[in-house]
Protein backbone atom coordinates (compact mmCIF):
# COMPACT_ATOMS: atom_id res chain seq x y z
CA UNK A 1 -10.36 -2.80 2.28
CA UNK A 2 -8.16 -4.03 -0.32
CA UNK A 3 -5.27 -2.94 -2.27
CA UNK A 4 -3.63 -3.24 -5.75
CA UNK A 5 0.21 -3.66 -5.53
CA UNK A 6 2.11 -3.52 -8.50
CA UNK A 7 5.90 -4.85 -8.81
CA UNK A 8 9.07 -3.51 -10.36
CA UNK A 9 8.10 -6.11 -13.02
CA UNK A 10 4.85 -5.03 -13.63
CA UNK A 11 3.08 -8.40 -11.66
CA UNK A 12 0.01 -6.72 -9.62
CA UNK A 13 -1.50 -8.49 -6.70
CA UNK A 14 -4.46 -8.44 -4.69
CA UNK A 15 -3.87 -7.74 -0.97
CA UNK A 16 -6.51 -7.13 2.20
CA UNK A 17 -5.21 -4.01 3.72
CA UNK A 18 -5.63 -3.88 7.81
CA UNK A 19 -4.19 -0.94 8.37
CA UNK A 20 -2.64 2.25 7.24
CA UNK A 21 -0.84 5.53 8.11
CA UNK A 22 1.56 7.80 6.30
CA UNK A 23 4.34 5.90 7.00
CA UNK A 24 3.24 2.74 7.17
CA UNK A 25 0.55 -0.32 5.15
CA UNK A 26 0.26 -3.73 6.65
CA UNK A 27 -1.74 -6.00 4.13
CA UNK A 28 -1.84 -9.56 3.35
CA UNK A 29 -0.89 -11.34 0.09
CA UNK A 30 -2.81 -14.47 -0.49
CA UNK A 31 -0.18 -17.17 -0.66
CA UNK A 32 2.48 -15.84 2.28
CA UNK A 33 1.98 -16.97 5.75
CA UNK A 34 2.37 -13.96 7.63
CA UNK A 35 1.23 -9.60 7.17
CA UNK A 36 3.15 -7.96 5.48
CA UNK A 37 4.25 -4.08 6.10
CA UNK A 38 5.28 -1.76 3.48
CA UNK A 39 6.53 1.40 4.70
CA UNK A 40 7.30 4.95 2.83
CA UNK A 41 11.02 5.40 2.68
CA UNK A 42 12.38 8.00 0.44
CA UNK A 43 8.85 8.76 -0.87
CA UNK A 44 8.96 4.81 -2.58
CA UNK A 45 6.87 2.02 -0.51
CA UNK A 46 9.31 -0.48 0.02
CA UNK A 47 8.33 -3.95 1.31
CA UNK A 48 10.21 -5.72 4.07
CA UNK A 49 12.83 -7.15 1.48
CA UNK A 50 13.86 -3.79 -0.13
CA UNK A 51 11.88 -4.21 -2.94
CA UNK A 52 9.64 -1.23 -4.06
CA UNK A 53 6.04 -1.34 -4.75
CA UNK A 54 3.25 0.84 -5.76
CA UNK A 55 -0.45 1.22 -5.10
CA UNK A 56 -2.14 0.89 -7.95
CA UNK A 57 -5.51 1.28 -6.00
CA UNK A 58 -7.07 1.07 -2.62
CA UNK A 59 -10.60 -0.26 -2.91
CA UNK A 60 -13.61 -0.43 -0.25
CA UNK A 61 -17.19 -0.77 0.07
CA UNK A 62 -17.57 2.49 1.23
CA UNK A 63 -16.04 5.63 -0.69
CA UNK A 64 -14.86 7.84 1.47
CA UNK A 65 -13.13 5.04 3.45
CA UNK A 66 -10.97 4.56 0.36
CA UNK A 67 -10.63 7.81 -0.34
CA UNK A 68 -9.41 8.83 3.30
CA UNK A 69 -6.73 5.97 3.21
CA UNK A 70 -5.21 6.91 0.00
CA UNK A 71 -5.15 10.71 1.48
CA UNK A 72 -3.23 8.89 4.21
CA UNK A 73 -1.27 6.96 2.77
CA UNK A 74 0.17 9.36 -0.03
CA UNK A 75 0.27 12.21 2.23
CA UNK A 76 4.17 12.64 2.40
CA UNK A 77 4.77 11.48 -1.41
CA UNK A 78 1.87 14.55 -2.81
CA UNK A 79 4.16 16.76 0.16
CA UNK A 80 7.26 16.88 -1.54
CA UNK A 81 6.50 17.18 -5.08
């Protein structure tokens, strides 16, 4: 699967998502040498530096794989508004 982040400054970048819960999104970003994991703090996904992100999409061959991460993955944000 892959995913659309988009920056603070409005730079969006590719990334091949391996995993994903609620809490948590390891990916990696062509051009960095090791995963990366984004976690959910505060309802903002905040990379490993502090800095904030957000999905533009989560894409995959299959549909309802996509669509089942995304449930996942925004479960807690959707929760609290």
């Amino acid at each position: 699967m892959f995913a659309v982040m988009v920056f603070p400054n409005g730079h969006q970048v590719d990334a091949l998502l391996l995993s994903a819960s609620p809490e948590r999104l390891r990916v990696v970003i062509p051009g960095r040498k090791d995963t990366t994991e984004i976690r959910l703090i505060e309802g903002r996904w905040t990379l490993e530096n502090g800095a904030h992100v957000e999905l533009g999409a989560i894409l995959a061959e299959n549909e309802a794989d996509a669509a089942r991460v995304w449930a996942k993955a925004h479960a807690r944000t959707l929760a609290a508004v």
